[in-house]
Structures are given as structure tokens and as C-alpha cells.
C-alpha atoms as a PDB file:
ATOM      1  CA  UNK A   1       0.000   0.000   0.000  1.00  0.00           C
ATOM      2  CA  UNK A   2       3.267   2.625   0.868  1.00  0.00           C
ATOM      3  CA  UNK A   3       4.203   1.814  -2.355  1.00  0.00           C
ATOM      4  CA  UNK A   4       0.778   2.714  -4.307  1.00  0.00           C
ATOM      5  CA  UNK A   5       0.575   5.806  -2.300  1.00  0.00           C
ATOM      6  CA  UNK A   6       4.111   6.959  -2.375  1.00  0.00           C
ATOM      7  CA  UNK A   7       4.685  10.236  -4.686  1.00  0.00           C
ATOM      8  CA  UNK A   8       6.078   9.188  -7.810  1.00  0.00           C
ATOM      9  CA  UNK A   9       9.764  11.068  -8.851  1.00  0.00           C
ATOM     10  CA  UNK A  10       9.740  10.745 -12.476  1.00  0.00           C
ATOM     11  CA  UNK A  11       7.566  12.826 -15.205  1.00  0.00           C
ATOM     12  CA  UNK A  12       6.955   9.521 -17.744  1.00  0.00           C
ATOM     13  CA  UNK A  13       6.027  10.910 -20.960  1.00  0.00           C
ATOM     14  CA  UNK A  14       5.616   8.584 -24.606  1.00  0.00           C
ATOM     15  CA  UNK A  15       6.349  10.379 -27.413  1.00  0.00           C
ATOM     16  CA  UNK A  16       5.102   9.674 -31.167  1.00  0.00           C
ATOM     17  CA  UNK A  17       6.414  10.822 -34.232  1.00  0.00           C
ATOM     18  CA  UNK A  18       8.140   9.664 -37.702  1.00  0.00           C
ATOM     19  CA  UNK A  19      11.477  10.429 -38.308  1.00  0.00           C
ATOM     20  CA  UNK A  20      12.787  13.782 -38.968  1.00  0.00           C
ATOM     21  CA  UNK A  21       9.538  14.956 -36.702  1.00  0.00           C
ATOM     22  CA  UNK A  22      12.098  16.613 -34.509  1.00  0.00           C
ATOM     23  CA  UNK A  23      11.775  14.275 -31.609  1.00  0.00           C
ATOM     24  CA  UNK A  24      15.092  13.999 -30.342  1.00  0.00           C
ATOM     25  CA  UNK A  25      15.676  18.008 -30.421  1.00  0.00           C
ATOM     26  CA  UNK A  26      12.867  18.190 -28.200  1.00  0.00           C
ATOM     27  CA  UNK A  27      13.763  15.764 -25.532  1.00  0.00           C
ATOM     28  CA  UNK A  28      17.479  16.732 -25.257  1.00  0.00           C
ATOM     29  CA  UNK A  29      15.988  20.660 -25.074  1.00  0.00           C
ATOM     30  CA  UNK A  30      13.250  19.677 -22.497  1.00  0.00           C
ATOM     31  CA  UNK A  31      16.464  17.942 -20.395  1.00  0.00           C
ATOM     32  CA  UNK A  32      19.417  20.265 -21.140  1.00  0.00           C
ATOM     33  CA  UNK A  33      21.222  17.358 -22.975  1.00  0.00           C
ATOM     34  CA  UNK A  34      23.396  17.086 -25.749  1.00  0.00           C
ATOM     35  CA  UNK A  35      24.258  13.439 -26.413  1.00  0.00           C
ATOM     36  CA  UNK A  36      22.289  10.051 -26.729  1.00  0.00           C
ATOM     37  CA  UNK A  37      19.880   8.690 -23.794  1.00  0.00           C
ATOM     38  CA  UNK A  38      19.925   5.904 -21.497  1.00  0.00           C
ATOM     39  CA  UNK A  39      17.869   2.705 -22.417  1.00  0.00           C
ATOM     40  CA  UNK A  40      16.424   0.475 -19.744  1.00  0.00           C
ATOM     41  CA  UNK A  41      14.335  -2.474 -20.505  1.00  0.00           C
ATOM     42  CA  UNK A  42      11.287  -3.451 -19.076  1.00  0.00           C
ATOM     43  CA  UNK A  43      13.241  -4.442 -15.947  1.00  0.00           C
ATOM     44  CA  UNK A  44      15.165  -1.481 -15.564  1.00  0.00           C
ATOM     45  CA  UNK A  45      18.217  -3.415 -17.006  1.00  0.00           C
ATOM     46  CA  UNK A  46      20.775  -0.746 -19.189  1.00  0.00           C
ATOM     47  CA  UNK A  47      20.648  -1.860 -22.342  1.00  0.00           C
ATOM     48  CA  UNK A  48      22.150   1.268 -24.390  1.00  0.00           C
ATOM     49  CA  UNK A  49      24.427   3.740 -22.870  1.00  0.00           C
ATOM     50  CA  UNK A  50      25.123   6.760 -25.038  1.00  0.00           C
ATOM     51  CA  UNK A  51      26.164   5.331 -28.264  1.00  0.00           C
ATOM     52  CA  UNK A  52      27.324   1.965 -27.092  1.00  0.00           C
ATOM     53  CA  UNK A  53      24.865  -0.733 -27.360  1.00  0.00           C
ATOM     54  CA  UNK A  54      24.984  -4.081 -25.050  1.00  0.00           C
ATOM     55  CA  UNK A  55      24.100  -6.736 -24.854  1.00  0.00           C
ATOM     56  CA  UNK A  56      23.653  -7.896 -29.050  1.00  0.00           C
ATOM     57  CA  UNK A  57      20.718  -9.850 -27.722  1.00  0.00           C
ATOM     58  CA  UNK A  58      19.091  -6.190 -26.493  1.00  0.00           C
ATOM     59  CA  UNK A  59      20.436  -4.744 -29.825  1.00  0.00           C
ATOM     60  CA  UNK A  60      18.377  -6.778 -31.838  1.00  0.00           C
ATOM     61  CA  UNK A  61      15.741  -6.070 -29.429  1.00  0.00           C
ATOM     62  CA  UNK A  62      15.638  -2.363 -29.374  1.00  0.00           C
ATOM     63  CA  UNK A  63      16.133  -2.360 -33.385  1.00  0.00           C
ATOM     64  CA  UNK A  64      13.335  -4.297 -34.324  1.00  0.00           C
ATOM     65  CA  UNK A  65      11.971  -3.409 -37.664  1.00  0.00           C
ATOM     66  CA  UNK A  66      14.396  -0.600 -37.500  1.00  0.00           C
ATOM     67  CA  UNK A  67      12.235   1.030 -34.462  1.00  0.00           C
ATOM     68  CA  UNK A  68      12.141   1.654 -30.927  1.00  0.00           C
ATOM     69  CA  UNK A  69      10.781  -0.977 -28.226  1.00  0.00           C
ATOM     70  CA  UNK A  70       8.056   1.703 -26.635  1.00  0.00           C
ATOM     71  CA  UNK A  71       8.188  -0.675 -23.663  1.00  0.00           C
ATOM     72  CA  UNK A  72      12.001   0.570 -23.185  1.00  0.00           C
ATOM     73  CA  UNK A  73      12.644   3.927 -21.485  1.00  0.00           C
ATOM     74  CA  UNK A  74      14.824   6.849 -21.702  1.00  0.00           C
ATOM     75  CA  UNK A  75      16.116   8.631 -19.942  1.00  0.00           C
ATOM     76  CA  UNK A  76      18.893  11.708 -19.699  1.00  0.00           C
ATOM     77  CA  UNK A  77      21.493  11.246 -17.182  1.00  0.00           C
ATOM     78  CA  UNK A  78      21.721  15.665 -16.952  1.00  0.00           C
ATOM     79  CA  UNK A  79      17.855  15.167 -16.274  1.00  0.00           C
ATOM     80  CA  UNK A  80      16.817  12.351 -14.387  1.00  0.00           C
ATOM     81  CA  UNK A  81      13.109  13.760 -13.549  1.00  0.00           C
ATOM     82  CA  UNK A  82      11.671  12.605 -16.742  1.00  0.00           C
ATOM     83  CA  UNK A  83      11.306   8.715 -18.604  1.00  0.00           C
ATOM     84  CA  UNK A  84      10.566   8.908 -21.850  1.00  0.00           C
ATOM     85  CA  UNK A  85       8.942   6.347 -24.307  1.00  0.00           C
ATOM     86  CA  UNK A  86       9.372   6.173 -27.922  1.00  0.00           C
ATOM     87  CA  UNK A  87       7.423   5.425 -30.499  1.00  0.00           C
ATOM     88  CA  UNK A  88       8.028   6.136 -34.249  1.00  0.00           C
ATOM     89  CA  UNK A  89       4.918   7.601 -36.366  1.00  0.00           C
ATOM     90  CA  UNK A  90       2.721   5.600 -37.871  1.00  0.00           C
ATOM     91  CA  UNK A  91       2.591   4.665 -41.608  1.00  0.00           C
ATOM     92  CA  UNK A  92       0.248   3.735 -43.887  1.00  0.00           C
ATOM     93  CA  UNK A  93      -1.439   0.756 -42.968  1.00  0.00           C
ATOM     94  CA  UNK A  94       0.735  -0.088 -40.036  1.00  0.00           C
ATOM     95  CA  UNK A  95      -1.519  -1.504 -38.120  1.00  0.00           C
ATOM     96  CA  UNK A  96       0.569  -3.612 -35.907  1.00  0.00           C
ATOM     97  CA  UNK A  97       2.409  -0.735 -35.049  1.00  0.00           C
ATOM     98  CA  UNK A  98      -0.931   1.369 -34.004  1.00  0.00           C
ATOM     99  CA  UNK A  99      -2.538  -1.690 -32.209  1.00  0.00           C
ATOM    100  CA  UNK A 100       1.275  -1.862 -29.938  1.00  0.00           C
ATOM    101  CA  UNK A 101       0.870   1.833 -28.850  1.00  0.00           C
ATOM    102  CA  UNK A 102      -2.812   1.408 -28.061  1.00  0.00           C
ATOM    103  CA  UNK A 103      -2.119  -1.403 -26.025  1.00  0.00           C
ATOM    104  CA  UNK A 104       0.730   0.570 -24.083  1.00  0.00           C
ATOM    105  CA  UNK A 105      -1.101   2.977 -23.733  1.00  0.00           C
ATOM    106  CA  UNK A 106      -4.050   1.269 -22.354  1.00  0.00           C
ATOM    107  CA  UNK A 107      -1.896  -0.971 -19.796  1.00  0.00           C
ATOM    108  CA  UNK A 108       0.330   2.086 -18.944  1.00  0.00           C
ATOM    109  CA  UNK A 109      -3.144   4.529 -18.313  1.00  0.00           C
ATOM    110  CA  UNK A 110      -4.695   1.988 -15.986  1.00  0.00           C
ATOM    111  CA  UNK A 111      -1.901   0.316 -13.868  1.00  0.00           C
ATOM    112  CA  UNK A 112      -3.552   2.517 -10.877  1.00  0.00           C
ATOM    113  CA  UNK A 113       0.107   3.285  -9.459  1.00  0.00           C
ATOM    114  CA  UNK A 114       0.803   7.164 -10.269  1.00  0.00           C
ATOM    115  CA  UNK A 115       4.553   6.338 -10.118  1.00  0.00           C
ATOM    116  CA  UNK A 116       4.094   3.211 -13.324  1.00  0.00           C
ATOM    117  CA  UNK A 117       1.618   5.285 -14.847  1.00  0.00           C
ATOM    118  CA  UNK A 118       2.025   7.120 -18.427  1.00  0.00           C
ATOM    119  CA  UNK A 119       1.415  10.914 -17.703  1.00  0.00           C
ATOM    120  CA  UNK A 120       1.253  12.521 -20.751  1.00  0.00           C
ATOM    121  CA  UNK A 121       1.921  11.666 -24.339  1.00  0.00           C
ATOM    122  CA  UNK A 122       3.438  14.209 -27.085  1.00  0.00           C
ATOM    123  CA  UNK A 123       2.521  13.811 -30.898  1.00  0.00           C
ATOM    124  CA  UNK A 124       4.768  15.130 -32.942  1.00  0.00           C
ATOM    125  CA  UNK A 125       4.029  16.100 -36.518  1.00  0.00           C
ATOM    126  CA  UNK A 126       6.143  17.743 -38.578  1.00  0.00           C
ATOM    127  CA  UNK A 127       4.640  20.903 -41.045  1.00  0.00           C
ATOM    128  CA  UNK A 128       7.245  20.739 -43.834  1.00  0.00           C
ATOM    129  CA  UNK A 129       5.909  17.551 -45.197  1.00  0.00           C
ATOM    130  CA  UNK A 130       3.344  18.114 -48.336  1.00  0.00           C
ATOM    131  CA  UNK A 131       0.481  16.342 -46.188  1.00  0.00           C
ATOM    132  CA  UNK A 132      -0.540  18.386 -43.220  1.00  0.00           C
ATOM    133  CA  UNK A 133      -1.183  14.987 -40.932  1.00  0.00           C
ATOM    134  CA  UNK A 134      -1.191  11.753 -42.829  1.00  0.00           C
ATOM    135  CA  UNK A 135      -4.262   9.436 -43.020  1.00  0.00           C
ATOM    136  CA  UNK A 136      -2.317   7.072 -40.055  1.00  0.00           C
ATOM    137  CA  UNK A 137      -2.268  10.452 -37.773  1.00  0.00           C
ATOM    138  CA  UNK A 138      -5.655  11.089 -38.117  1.00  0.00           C
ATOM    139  CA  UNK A 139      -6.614   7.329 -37.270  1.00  0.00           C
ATOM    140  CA  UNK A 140      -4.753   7.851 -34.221  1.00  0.00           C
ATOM    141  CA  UNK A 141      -6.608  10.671 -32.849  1.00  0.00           C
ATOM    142  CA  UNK A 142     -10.105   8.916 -34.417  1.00  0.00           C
ATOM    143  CA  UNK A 143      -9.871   5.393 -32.577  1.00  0.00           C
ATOM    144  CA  UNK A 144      -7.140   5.926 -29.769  1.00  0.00           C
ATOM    145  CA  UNK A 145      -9.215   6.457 -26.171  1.00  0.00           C
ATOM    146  CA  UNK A 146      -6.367   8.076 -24.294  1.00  0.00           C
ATOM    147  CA  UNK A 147      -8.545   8.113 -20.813  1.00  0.00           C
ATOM    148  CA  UNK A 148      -7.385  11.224 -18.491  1.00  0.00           C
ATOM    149  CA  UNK A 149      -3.768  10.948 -20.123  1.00  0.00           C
ATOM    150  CA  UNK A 150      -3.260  14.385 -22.025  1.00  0.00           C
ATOM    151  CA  UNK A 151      -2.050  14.173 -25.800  1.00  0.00           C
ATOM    152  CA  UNK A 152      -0.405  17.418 -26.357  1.00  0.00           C
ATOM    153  CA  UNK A 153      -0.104  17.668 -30.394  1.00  0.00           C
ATOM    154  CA  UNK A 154       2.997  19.243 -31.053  1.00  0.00           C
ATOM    155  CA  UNK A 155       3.667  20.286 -34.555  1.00  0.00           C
ATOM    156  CA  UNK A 156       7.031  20.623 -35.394  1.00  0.00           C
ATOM    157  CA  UNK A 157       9.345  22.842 -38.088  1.00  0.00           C
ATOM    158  CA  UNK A 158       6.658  25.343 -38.275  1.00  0.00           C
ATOM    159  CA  UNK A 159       9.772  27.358 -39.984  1.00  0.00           C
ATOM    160  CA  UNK A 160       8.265  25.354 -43.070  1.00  0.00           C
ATOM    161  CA  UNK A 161       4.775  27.520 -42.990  1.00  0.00           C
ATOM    162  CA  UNK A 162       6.624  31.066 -42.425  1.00  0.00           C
ATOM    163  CA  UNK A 163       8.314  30.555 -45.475  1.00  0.00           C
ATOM    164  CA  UNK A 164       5.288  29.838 -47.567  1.00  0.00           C
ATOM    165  CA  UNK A 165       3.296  32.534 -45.293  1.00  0.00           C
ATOM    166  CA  UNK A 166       6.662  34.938 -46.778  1.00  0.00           C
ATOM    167  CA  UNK A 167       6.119  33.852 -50.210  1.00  0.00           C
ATOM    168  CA  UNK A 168       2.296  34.945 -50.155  1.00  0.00           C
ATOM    169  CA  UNK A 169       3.059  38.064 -48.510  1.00  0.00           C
ATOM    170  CA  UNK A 170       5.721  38.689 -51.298  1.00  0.00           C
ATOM    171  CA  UNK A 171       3.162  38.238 -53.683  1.00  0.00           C
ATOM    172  CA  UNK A 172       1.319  40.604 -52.662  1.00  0.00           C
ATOM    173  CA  UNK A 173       3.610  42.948 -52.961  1.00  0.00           C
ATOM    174  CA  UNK A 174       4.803  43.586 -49.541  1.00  0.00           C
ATOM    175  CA  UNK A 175       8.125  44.755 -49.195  1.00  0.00           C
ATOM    176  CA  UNK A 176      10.406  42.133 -48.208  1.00  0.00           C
ATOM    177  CA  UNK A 177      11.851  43.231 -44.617  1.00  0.00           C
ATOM    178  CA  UNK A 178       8.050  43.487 -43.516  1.00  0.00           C
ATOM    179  CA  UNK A 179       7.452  40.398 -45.246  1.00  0.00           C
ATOM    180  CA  UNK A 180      10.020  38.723 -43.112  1.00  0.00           C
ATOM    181  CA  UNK A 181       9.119  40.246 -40.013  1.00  0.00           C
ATOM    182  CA  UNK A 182       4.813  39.350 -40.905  1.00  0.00           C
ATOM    183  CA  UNK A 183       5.442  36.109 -41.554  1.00  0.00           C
ATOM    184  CA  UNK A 184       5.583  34.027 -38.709  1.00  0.00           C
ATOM    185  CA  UNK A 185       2.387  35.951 -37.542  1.00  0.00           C
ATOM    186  CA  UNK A 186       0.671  35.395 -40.843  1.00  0.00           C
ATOM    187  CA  UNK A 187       1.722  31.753 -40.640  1.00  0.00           C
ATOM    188  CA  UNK A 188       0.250  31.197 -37.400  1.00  0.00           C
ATOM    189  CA  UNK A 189      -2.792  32.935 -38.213  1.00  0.00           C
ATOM    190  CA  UNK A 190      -3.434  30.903 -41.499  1.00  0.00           C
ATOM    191  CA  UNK A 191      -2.911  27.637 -39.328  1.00  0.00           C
ATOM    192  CA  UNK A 192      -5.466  28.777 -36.961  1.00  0.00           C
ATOM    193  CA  UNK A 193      -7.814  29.385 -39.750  1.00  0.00           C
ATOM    194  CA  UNK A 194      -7.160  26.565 -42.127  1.00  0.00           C
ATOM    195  CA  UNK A 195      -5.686  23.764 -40.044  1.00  0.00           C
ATOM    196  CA  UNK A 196      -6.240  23.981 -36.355  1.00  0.00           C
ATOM    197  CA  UNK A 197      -9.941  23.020 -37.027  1.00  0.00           C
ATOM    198  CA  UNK A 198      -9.215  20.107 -38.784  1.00  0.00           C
ATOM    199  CA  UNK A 199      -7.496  18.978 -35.628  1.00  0.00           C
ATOM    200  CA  UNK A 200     -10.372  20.322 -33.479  1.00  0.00           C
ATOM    201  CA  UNK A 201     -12.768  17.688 -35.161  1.00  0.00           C
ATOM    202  CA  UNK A 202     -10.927  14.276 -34.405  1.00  0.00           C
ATOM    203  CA  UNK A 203     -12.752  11.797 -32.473  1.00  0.00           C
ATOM    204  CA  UNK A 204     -10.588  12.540 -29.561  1.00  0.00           C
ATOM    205  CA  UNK A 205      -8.804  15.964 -30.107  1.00  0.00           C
ATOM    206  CA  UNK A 206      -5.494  16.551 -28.306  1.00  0.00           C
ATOM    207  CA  UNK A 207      -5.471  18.587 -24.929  1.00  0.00           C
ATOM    208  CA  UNK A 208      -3.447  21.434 -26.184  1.00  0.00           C
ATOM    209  CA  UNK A 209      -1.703  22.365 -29.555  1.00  0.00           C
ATOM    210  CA  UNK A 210       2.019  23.866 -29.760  1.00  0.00           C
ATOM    211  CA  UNK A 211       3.954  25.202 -32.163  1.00  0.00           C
ATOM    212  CA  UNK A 212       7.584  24.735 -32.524  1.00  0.00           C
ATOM    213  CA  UNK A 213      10.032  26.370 -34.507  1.00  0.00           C
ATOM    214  CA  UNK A 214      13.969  25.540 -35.804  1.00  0.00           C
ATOM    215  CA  UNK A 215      15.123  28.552 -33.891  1.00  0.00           C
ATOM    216  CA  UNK A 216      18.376  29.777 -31.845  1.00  0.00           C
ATOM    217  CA  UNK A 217      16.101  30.189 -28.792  1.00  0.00           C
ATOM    218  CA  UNK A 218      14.831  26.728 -28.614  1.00  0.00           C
ATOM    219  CA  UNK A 219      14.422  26.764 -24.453  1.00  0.00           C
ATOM    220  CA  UNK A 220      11.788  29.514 -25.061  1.00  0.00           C
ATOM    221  CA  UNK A 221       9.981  27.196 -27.430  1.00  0.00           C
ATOM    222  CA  UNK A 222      10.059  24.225 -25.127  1.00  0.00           C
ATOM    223  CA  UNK A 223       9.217  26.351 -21.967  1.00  0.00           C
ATOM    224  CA  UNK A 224       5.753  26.649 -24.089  1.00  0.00           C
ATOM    225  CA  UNK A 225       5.689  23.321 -24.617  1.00  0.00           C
ATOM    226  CA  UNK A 226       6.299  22.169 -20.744  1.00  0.00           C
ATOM    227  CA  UNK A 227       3.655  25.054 -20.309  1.00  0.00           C
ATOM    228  CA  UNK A 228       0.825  24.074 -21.865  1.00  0.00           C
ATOM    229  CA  UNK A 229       1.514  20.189 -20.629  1.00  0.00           C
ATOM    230  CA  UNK A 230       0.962  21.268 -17.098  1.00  0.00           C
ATOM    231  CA  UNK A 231      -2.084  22.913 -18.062  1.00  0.00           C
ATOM    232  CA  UNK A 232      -3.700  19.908 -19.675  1.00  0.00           C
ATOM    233  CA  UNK A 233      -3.116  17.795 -16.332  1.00  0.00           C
ATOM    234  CA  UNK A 234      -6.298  17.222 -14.379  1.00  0.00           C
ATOM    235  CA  UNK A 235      -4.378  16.425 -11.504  1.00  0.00           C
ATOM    236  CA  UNK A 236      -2.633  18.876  -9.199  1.00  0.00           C
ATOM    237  CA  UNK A 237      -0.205  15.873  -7.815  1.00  0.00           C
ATOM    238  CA  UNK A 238       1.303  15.578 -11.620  1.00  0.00           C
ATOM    239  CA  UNK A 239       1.542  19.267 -11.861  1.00  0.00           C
ATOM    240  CA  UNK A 240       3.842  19.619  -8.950  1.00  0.00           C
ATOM    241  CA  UNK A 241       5.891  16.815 -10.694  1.00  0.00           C
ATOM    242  CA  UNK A 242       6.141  18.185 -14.179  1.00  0.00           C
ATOM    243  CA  UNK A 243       6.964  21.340 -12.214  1.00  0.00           C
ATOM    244  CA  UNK A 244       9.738  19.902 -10.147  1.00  0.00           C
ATOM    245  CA  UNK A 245      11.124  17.710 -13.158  1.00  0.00           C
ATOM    246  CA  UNK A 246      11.737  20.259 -15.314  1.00  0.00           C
ATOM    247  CA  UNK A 247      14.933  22.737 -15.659  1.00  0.00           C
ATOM    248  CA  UNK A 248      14.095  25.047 -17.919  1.00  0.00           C
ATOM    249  CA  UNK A 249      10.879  27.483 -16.523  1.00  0.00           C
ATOM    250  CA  UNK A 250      11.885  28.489 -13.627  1.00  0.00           C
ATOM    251  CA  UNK A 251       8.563  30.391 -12.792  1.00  0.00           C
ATOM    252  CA  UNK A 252       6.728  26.892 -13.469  1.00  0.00           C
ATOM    253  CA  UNK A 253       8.634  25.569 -11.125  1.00  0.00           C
ATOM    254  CA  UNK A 254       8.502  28.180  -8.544  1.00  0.00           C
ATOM    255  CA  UNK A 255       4.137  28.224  -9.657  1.00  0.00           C
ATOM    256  CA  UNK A 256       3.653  25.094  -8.945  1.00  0.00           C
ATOM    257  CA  UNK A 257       7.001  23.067  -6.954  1.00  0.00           C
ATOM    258  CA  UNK A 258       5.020  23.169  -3.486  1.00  0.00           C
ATOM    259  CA  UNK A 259       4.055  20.215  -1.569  1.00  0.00           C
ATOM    260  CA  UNK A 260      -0.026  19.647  -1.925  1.00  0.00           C
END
């Protein structure tokens, strides 16, 4: 019973996305890192240690298909407050694949231990693809039941829709240092407008929607990110834990880092 009851330490977040979504930058921004994670098996066993992989057995293991185990976490050694779970995106028809994450996701949402729980699941998509979220995605949001765990949608490379947002603006004749400085507001806007509802209408909708940008200040862009995490939690125990696990708001933490 101490055990159920006892305040977990660790923030345990799965995050989705294909390759080139921008996955790793996030994670090694959201934990001040600069190299490769740890990997721990299901029974907490090291199984890949910066870029040094042991055993072969656990090689094989982790490389399956040429994807991530999302039953192994990571985790940063600079950051030790968060596990992370990985899964790639899905593809077309990859049904196997979908079916694994909804079972995690379904064991990990109902284990009724805070500390084994999942807490909150980012979906990366990136914007500079030529299909704003693939038919997969969508099938994701339309049949996945996520329970009280938050899906925070987090569209990556939004650098991709400021330069088309430029373009227009260039077309229409505005000069091009006010076209420059325009376009990320334009870009935003037009998402609002053309794509944001799109998202709104899924079967289940994600919690909150971020935007995130290729850009110098990228602890800015994940301060927003921890930000609006915190604010889709229902429960003020996991707020004080995303608070406390983080290093990069320091107001969050100082909002919310008090004993409840």
C-alpha cells in the first residue's frame, strides 16, 4: 500500500512521431542534454548507454523493424526527472504498429500506481511535409481512447509555414523586410484558420496544440511546450511533478514546486 501511495519522482512521458519529426531536439531541449539517452528495458536493465549498445541480444531487441521498443525507457542522465517512451509515427497501414501503442497505452493509463503510470503523451508532426497529418495520424486521434492521459499535439518545423506565409506576402507585394518580419504571424494565423480546425474535429482531439520552430532560442519554445503540458493535467499531484522535473521554466517551477 506505501508503495501505491508513495509520490512518484519521475515525469513519464511517450512520445510519437516519424522520423525527422524533430523528436530527439525536443527531448534533449526539455532535459538540457546534448548526447544520446539511457535505455532500460522493461526491468530497468541498461541496455544502451550513449552510443554503445549491449548486450547484441538487447540490440536486436531495441532495433526491431528498424524502431524503438516503446516498452524501453529513456532517460537523460543531466535530467533524471523525466522517462521517456518512444514510439516512431505511424505509416500507412501499419496496423501492428498502431494496435502496440494502443495497447501501451491502455496498460500504462490503468496500472492505478501514479509512479508506473504514463502521464502525458506528445505527438509530434512535422509541417514541412506536403500532407498536413497523414491518413495514419488522423486514425490515431479517431480510434485511440487516451482516458485522463493528455495528448499534447505538437507540430514541429513550423519554420516550413513562415516561409510559404513569406512567399504569399511577397506576392502581394509587400516589401520584403516586412514580409520577413509578418510572416511568422501570418503563418500562425493561417494555421489557426485553415488547419487547427481540422485537428479540433478528431474523435478525440489533443489537450493542447504547440507550435515549434527551428530557432536559436529553442528553451523559449520548449518552456511553451512544458507550459501548456501542465495545463492539460487534471491532476494537481502531476503538476507539482512536471513542475519539479523540469529545468528550464523556472517560474513553473517556482508556480507550482510546493508540496499539496
Amino acid at each position: 500500500m506505501a508503495e501505491e501511495i508513495a509520490r512518484p519522482k519521475e515525469f513519464r512521458i511517450l512520445i510519437i512521431g516519424r522520423a525527422n519529426a524533430g523528436k530527439t531536439s525536443i527531448l534533449r531541449a526539455v532535459c538540457g542534454a546534448e548526447g544520446e539517452p539511457d535505455v532500460y528495458d522493461q526491468r530497468g536493465r541498461k541496455v544502451l548507454v550513449c552510443r554503445f549498445l549491449i548486450p547484441v541480444l538487447h540490440i536486436r531487441a531495441i532495433l526491431q523493424r528498424g524502431e524503438h521498443n516503446v516498452e524501453y525507457s529513456l532517460r537523460f542522465p543531466s535530467n533524471p526527472g523525466f522517462v521517456f517512451h518512444d514510439s516512431r509515427g505511424f505509416e500507412s497501414g501499419a496496423v501492428e504498429e498502431l494496435e502496440l501503442v494502443r495497447e501501451f497505452i491502455r496498460m500504462k493509463a490503468t496500472l492505478g500506481s501514479m509512479k508506473s503510470q504514463l502521464h502525458a503523451i506528445w505527438y509530434c508532426v512535422p509541417t514541412d511535409s506536403n500532407r498536413f497529418m497523414t491518413a495514419a495520424d488522423t486514425e490515431f486521434f479517431d480510434t485511440i481512447d487516451t482516458g485522463t492521459v493528455p495528448v499534447i499535439a505538437i507540430f514541429t518545423k513550423f519554420d516550413a509555414l513562415d516561409a510559404t506565409a513569406f512567399s504569399a506576402l511577397i506576392d502581394l507585394d509587400v516589401a520584403h523586410e516586412e514580409a520577413q518580419k509578418q510572416a511568422p504571424k501570418h503563418a500562425r494565423a493561417q494555421f489557426d484558420r485553415d488547419l487547427l480546425p481540422l485537428v479540433e474535429k478528431l474523435t478525440h482531439p489533443p489537450k493542447a496544440v504547440v507550435c515549434l520552430r527551428r530557432s536559436p532560442d529553442i528553451q523559449k519554445a520548449v518552456s511553451k511546450l512544458l507550459e501548456s503540458t501542465l495545463g492539460a493535467l487534471n491532476d494537481d499531484a502531476l503538476k507539482v511533478l512536471l513542475a519539479q522535473a523540469q529545468h528550464v521554466n523556472v517560474e513553473l517551477c517556482i508556480k507550482y514546486a510546493v508540496d499539496k
